[in-house]
Protein backbone atom coordinates (compact mmCIF):
# COMPACT_ATOMS: atom_id res chain seq x y z
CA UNK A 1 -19.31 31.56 -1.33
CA UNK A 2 -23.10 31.24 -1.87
CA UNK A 3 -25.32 29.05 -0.19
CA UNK A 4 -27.75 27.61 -2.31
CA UNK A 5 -31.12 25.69 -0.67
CA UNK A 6 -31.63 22.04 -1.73
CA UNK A 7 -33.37 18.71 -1.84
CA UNK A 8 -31.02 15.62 -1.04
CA UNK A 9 -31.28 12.20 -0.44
CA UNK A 10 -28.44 9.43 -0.14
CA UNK A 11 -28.20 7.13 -2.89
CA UNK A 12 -31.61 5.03 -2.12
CA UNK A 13 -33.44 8.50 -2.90
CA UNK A 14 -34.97 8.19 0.85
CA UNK A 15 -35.30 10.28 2.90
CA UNK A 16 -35.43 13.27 1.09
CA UNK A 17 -34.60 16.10 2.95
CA UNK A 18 -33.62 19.87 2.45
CA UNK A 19 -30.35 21.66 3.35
CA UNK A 20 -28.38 24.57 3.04
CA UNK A 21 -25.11 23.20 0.19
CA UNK A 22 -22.13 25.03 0.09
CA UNK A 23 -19.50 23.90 -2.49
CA UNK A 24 -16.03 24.99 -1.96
CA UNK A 25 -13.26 25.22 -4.85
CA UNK A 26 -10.69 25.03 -2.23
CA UNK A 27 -9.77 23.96 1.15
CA UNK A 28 -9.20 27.72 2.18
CA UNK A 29 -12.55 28.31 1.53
CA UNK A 30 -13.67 25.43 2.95
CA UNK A 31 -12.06 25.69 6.15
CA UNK A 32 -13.82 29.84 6.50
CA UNK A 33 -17.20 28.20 5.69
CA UNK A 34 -16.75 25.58 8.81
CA UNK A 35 -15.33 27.88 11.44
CA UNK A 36 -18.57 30.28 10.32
CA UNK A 37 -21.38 27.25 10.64
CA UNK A 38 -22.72 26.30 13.67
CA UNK A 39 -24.43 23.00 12.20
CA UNK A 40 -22.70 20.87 9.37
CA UNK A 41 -22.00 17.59 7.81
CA UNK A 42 -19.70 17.02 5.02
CA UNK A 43 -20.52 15.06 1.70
CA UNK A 44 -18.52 13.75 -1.14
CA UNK A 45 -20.75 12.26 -4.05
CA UNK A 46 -23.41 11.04 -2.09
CA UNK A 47 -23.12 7.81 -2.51
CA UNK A 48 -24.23 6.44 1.40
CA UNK A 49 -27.33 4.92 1.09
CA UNK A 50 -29.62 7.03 3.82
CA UNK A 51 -29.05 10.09 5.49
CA UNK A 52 -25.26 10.03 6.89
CA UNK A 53 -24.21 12.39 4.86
CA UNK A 54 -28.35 14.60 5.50
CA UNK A 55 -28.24 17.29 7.68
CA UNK A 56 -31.97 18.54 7.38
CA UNK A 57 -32.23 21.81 7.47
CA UNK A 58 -28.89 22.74 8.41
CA UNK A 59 -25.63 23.18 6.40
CA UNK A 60 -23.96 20.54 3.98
CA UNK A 61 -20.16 21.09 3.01
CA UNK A 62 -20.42 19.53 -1.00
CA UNK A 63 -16.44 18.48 -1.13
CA UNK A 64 -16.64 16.71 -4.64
CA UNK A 65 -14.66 20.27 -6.37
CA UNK A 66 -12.08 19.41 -3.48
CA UNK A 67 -10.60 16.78 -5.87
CA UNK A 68 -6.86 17.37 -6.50
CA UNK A 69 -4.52 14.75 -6.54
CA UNK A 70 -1.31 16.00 -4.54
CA UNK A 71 1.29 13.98 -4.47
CA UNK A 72 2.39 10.14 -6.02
CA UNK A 73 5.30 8.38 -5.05
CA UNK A 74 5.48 5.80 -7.75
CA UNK A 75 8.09 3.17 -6.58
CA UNK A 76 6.00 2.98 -2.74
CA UNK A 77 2.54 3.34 -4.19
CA UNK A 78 1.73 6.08 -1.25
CA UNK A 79 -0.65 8.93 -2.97
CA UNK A 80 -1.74 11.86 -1.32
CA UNK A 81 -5.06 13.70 -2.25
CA UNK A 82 -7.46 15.96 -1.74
CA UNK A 83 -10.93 14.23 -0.10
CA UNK A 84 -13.44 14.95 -2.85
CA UNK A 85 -10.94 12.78 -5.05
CA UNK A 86 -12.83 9.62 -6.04
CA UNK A 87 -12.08 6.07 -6.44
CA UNK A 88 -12.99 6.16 -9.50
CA UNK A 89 -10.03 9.00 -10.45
CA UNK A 90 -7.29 7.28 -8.94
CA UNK A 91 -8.30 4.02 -10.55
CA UNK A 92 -7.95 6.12 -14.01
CA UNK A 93 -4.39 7.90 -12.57
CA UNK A 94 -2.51 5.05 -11.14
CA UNK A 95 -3.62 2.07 -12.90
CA UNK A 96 -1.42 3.16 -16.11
CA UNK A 97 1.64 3.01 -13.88
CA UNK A 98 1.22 -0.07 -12.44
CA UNK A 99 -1.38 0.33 -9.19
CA UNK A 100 -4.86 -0.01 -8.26
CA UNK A 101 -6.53 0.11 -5.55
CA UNK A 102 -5.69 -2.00 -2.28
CA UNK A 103 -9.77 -2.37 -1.29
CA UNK A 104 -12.72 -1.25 -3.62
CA UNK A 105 -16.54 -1.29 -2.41
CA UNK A 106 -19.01 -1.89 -5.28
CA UNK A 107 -18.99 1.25 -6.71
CA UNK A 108 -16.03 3.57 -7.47
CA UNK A 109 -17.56 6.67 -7.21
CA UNK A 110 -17.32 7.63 -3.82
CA UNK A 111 -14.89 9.71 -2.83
CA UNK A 112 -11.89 9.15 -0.36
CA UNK A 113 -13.21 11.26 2.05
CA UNK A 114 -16.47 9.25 2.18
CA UNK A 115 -14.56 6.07 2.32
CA UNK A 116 -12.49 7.05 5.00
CA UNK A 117 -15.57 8.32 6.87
CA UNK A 118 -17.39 4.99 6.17
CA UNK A 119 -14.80 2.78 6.58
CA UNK A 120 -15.58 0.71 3.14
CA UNK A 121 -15.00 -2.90 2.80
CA UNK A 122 -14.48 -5.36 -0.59
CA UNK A 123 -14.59 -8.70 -1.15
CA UNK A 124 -10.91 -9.09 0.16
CA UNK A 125 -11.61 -8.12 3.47
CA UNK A 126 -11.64 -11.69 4.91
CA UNK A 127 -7.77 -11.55 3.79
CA UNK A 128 -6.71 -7.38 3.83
CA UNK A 129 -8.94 -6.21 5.80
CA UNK A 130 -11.04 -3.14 5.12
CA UNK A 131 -10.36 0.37 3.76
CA UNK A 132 -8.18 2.32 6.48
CA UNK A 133 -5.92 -0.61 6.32
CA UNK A 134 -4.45 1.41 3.79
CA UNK A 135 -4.80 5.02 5.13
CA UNK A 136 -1.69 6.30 7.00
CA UNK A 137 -2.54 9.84 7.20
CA UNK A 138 -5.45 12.48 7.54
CA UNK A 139 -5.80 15.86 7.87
CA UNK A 140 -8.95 16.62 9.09
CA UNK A 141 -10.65 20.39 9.96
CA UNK A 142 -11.98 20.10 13.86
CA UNK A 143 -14.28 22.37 15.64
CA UNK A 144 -11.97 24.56 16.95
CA UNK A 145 -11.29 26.08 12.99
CA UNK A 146 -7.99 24.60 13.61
CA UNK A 147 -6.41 21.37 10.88
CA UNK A 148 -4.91 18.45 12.98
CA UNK A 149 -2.77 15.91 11.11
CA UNK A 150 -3.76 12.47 12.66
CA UNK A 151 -2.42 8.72 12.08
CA UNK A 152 -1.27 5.85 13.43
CA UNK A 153 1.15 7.47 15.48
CA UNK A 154 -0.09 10.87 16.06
CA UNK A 155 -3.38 11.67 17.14
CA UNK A 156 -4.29 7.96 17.45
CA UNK A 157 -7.59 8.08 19.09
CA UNK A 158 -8.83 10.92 16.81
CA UNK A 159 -7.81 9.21 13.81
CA UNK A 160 -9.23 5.80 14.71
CA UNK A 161 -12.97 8.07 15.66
CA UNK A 162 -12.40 9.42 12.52
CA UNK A 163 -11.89 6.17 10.22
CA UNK A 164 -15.78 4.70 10.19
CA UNK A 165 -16.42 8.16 12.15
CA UNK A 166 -19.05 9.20 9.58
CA UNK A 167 -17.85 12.93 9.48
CA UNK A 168 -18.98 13.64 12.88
CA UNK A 169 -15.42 14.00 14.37
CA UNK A 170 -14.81 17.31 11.72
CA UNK A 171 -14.23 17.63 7.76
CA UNK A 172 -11.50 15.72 6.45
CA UNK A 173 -9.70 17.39 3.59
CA UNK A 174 -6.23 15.45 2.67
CA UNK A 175 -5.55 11.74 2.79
CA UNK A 176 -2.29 9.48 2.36
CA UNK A 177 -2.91 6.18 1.44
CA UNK A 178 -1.01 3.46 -0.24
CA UNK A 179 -1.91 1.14 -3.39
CA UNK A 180 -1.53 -2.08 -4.90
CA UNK A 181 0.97 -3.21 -7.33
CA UNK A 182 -0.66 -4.85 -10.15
CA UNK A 183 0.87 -6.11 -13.48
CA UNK A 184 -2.41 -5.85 -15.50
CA UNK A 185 -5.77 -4.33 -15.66
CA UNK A 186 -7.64 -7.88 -15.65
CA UNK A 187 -8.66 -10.66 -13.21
CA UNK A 188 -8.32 -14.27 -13.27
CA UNK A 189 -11.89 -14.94 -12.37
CA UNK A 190 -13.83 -18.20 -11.45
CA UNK A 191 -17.32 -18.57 -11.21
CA UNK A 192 -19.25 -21.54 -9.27
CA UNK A 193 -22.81 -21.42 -9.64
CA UNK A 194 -24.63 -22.93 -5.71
CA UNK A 195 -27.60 -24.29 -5.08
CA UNK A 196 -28.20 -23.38 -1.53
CA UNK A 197 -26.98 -22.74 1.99
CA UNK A 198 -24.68 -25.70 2.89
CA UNK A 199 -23.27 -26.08 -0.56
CA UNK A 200 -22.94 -22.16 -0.36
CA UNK A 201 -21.25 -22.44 3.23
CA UNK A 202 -19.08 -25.63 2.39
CA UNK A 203 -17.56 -23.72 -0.39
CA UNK A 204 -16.88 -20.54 1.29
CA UNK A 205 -14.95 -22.60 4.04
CA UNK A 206 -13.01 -24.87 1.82
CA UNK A 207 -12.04 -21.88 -0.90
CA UNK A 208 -11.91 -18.84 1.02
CA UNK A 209 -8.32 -18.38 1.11
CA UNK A 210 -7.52 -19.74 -2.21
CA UNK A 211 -7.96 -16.26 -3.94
CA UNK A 212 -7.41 -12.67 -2.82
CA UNK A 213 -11.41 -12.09 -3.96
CA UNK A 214 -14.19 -13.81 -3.02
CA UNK A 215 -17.65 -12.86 -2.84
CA UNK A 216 -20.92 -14.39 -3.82
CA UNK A 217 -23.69 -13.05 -5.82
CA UNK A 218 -27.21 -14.07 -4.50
CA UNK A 219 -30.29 -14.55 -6.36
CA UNK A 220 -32.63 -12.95 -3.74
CA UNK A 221 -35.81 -13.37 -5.66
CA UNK A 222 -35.24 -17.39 -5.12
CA UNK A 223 -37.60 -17.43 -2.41
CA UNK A 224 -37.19 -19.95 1.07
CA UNK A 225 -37.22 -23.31 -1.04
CA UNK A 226 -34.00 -21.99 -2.94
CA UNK A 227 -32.53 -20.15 -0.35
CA UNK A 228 -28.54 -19.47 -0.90
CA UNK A 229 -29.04 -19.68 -4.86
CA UNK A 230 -25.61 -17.84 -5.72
CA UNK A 231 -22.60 -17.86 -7.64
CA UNK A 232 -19.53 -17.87 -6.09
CA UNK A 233 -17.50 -15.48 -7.51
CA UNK A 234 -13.39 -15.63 -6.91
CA UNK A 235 -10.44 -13.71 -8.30
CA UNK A 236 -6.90 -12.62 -8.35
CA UNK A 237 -5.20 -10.08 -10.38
CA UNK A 238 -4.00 -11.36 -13.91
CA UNK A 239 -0.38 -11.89 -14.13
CA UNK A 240 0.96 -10.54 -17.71
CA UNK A 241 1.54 -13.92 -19.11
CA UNK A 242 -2.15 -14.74 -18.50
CA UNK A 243 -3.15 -12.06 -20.95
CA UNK A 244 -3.49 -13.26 -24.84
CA UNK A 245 -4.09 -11.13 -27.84
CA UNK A 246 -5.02 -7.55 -27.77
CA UNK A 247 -5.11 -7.61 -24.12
CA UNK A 248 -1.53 -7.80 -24.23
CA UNK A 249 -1.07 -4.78 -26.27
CA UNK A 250 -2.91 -2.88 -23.70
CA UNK A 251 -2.20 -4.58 -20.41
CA UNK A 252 -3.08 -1.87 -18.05
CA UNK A 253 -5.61 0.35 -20.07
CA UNK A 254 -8.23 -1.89 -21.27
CA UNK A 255 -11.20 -0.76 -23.41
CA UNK A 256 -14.19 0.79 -21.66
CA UNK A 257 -17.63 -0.05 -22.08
CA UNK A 258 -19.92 2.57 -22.79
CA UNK A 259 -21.77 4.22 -20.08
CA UNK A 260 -25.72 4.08 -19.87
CA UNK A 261 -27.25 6.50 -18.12
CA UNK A 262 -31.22 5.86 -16.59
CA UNK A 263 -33.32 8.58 -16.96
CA UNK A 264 -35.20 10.34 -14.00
CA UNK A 265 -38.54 9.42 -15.62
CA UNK A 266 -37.34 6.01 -16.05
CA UNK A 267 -41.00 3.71 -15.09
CA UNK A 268 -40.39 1.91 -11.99
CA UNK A 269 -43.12 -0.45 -12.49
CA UNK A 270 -40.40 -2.41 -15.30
CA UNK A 271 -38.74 -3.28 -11.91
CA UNK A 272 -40.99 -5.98 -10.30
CA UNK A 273 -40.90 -9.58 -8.73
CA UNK A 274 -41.37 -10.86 -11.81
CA UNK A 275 -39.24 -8.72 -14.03
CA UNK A 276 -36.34 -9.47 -11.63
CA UNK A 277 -36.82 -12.98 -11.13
CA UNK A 278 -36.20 -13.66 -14.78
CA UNK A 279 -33.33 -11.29 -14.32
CA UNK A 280 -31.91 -13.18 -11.46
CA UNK A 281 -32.71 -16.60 -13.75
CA UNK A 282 -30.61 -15.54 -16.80
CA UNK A 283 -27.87 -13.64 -14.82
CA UNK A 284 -27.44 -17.39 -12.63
CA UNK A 285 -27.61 -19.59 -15.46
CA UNK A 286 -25.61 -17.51 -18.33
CA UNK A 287 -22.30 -18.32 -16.31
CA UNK A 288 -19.85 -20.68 -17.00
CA UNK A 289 -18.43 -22.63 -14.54
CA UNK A 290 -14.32 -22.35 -15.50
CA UNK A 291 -11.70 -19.66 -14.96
CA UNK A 292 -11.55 -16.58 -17.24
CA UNK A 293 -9.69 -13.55 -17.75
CA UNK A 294 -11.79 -10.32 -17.40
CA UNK A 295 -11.92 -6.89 -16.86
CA UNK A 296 -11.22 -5.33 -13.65
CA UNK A 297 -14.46 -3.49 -14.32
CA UNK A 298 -16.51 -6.38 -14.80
CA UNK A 299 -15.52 -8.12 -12.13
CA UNK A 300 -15.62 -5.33 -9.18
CA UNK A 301 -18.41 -3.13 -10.95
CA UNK A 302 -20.45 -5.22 -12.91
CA UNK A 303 -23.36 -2.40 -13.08
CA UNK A 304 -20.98 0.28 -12.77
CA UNK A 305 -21.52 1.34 -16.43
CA UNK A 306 -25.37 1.76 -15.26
CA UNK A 307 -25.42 5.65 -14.37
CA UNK A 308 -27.71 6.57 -12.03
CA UNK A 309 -29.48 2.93 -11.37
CA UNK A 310 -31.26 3.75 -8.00
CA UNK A 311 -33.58 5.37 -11.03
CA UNK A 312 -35.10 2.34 -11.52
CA UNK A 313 -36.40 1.92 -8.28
CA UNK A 314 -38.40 5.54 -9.26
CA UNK A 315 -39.59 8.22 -6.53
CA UNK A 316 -40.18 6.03 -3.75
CA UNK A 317 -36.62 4.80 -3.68
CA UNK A 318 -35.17 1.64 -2.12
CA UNK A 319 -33.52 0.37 1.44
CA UNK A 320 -30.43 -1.48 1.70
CA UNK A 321 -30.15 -4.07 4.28
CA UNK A 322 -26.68 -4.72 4.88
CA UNK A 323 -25.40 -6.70 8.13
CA UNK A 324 -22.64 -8.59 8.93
CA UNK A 325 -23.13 -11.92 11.06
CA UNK A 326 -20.65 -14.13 12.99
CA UNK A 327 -19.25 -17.11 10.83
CA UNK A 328 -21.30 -19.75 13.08
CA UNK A 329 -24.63 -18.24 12.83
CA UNK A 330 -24.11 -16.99 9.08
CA UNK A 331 -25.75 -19.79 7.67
CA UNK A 332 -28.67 -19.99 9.83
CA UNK A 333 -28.93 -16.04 9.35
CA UNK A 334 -28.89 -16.47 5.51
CA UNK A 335 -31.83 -19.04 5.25
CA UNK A 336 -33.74 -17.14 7.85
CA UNK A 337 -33.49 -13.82 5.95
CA UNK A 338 -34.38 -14.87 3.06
CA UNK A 339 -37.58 -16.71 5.08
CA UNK A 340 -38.66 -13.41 6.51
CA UNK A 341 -38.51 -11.69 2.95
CA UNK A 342 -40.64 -14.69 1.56
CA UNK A 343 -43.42 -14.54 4.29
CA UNK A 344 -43.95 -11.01 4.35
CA UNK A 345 -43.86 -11.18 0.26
CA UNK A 346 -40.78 -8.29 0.43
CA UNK A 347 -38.79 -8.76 -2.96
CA UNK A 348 -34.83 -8.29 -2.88
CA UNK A 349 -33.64 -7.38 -6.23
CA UNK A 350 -29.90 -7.08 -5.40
CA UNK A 351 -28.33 -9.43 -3.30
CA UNK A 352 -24.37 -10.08 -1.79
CA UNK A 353 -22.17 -12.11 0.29
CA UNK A 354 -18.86 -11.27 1.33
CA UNK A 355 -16.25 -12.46 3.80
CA UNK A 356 -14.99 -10.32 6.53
CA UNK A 357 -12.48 -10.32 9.59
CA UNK A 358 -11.90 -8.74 12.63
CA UNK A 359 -9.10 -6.16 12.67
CA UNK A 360 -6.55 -5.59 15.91
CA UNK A 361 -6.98 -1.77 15.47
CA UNK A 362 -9.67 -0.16 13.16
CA UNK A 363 -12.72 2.56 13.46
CA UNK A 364 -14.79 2.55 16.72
CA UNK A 365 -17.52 2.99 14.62
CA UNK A 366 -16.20 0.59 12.06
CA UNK A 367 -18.73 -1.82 10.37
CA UNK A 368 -16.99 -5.08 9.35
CA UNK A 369 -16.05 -7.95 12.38
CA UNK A 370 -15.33 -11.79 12.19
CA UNK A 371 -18.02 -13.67 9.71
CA UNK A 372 -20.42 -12.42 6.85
CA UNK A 373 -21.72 -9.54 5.20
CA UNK A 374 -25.01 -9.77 3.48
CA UNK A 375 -26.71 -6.95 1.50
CA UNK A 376 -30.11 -6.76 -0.06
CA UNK A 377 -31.31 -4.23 -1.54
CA UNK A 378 -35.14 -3.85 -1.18
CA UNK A 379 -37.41 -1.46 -2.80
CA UNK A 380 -39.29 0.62 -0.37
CA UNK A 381 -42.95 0.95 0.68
CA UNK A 382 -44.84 2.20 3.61
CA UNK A 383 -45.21 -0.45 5.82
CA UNK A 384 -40.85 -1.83 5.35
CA UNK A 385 -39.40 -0.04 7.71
CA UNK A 386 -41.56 -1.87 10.55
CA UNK A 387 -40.93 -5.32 9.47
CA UNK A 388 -37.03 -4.23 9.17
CA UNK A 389 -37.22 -3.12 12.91
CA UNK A 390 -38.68 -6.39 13.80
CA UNK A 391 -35.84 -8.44 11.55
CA UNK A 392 -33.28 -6.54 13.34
CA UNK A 393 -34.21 -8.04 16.43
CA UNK A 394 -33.08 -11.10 14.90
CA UNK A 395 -29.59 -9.60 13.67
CA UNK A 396 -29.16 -8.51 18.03
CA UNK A 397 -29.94 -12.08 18.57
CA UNK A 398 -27.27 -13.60 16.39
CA UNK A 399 -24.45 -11.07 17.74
CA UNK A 400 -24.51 -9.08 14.24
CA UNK A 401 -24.70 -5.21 13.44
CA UNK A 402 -26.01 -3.05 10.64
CA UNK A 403 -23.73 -1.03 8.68
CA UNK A 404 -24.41 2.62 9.45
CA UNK A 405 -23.14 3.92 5.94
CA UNK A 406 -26.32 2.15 4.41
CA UNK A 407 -28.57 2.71 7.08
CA UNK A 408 -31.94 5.07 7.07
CA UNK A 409 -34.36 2.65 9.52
CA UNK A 410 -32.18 1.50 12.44
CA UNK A 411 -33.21 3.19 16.03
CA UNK A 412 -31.29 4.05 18.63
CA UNK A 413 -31.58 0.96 20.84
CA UNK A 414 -30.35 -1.18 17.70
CA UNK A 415 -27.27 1.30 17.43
CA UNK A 416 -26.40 0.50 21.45
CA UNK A 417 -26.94 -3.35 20.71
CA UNK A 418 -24.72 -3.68 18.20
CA UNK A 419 -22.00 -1.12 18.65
CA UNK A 420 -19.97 -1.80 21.88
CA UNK A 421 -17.52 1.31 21.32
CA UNK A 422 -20.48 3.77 20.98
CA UNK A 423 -19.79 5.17 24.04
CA UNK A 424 -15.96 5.37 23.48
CA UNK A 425 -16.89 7.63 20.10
CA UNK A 426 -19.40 9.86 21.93
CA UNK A 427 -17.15 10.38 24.60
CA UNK A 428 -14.04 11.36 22.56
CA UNK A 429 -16.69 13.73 20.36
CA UNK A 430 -17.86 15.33 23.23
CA UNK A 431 -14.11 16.31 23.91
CA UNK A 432 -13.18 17.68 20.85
CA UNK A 433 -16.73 18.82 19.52
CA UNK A 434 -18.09 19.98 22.98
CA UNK A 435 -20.91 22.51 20.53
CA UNK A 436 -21.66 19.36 18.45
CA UNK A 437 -20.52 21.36 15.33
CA UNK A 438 -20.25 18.53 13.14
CA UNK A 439 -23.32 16.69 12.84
CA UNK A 440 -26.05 15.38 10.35
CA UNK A 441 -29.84 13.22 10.11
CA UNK A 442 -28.40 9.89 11.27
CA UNK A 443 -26.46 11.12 14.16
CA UNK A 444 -29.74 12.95 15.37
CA UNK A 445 -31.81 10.22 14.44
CA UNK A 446 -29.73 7.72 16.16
CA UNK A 447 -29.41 9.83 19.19
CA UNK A 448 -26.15 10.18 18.70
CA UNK A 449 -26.27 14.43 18.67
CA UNK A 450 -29.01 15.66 21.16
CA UNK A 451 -32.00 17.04 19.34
């Protein structure tokens, strides 16, 4: 298998950085090119936000060819694939028969191997809890050139490194996880439109667990004196007798919309405060406040038909924020945020709320805990990163963390703050990746992997 020399980035387009790709066609070959590599990170479709899945100057594993679909046992819902499968594919494979998927990020073009490794969350985690929930099995390549079948019951503590584990603890290349029965492709969706914080917070408590979805959409161009502008968005999975019309003809294949794809020379300078603003104006007052039946596709991806949309933020690429806070100092957190993006004139042109919970048993490097996720995504410039490190002294203050699957500005005293099992993962990678085999830019950078 060739190597071939190239320029990635994660999915904010910074940092750029070069490595050595190798694309295997088949878990054979990609199990030769790990036991010959003395430096390497795996990557599925690249769709972390900074460098998790970098490894500058060193070796890459591309695993998005790895994408066969195994095995489906339709009357349990368990599938096992391959881990360059993405969401996206089994979405178009089991939701004909009757299944979808039991947690779904924003996007569903990652690939199960990424959110395995990232341990990704949706806006039912308050209520199921995030993605390895659902994973029972994993067979994962270790430094020794040898395949180890972990789970629940075997290999517990390498499986539990491994979920949220960031591809540090070896390649994984099979998964088993189970799906959702669903009657139709469509949700029963509600949409409240809030006009800040405590009306925000006072609806979240009182209609949380009146829906398996909720999330909120935030209009982060609304400044301090609108702070918590949002629309809170709710759902559950449309039973068959909710559909009407055509939608009944086609209950669990519903029509696509038609993909637009942004080109490379797209002009960022369309994307500004202002241009977003009005955006953010339009997108807020265009909804309806009742229940409606819509597409799955709308409701969990409503820019998913937008290929390639960190284009628009052009060369210079964006940073996501994303942090999760305990429920008590949420609200404070919220206002505040938005505050320190007002005074220091930092536009946020993408903005989300979700609810989360803490799990008895999930990754030690796992990202969600007990309270609120928030996510802004904010384009970049020089001087960001510096008023970011100062903001996250604020997020150590409040008891929150960063998610590490997003992350490309967080140093290594941040990590130690807000990641009390650090030291559990190091030490159980030092045991079974003694050579540090498996490693990439944000483990380095982090301090994680001696440089």
């Amino acid at each position: 298998m060739r190597r071939a020399a190239r320029q990635l980035s994660g999915w904010g387009r910074y940092p750029l950085e070069s490595a050595e790709c190798l694309r295997p066609e088949r878990i054979s070959q990609a199990e030769k090119v790990c036991t010959n590599s003395h430096n390497i990170i795996a990557r599925g479709l690249g769709r972390s936000f900074g460098d998790a899945s970098l490894n500058n100057d060193h070796d890459v594993l591309i695993c998005e060819r790895l994408n066969r679909l195994c095995s489906f046992d339709r009357p349990t819902g368990v599938l096992e694939c391959e881990a360059g499968v993405s969401l996206a594919d089994i979405i178009q494979f089991a939701l004909p028969k009757g299944y979808f998927l039991p947690v779904t990020p924003s996007t569903p073009h990652i690939s199960i191997g990424g959110a395995i490794a990232g341990d990704v969350y949706g806006c039912n985690q308050h209520l199921e809890g995030s993605f390895c929930q659902f994973v029972d099995k994993i067979e994962l390549l270790t430094a020794n050139g040898r395949v180890v079948t972990c789970s629940r019951e075997r290999q517990e503590d390498l499986f539990w490194a491994t979920i949220g584990g960031l591809g540090l603890t070896g390649i994984i290349l099979r998964a088993q996880i189970r799906l959702l029965p669903v009657e139709t492709a469509y949700i029963d969706a509600n949409y409240t439109k809030i006009s800040d914080v405590d009306q925000l917070f006072l609806q979240l408590e009182k209609n949380q667990h009146n829906c398996a979805y909720t999330m909120a959409w935030l209009d982060g161009m609304a400044g301090s004196k609108h702070a918590g502008r949002s629309l809170l968005i709710q759902g559950d999975h449309a039973r068959y007798e909710q559909l009407t019309g055509k939608m009944q003809r086609r209950p669990l294949r519903p029509k696509r919309r038609r993909d637009i794809s942004i080109p490379d020379m797209w002009p960022s300078w369309t994307l500004n405060s202002f241009t977003v603003g009005c955006l953010n104006k339009m997108y807020y007052w265009r909804h309806l406040q009742h229940a409606r039946i819509v597409k799955y596709q709308r409701f969990f991806y409503p820019f998913g038909h937008l290929h390639n949309w960190n284009r628009l933020y052009g060369k210079k690429g964006f940073l996501r924020y994303e942090c999760v806070i305990p429920w008590k100092q949420a609200a404070t957190a919220l206002q505040k945020i938005q505050e320190f993006f007002d005074q220091k004139s930092i536009p946020c042109f993408w903005a989300m709320l979700k609810l989360c919970r803490d799990d008895e048993n999930q990754g030690l490097l796992s990202f969600t805990r007990a309270g609120v996720s928030l996510t802004f995504d904010l384009p970049r410039d020089d001087e960001l990163i510096t008023q970011l490190h100062n903001l996250n002294d604020n997020i150590i203050e409040w008891d929150g963390r960063l998610s590490l699957v997003s992350d490309a500005f967080m140093r290594p005293s941040d990590l130690r703050h807000m990641y009390p099992q650090l030291e559990d993962f190091l030490e159980l990678k030092q045991r079974i990746d003694p050579q540090n085999i498996f490693q990439s830019s944000l483990a380095r950078r982090l301090g994680m992997i001696p440089q």
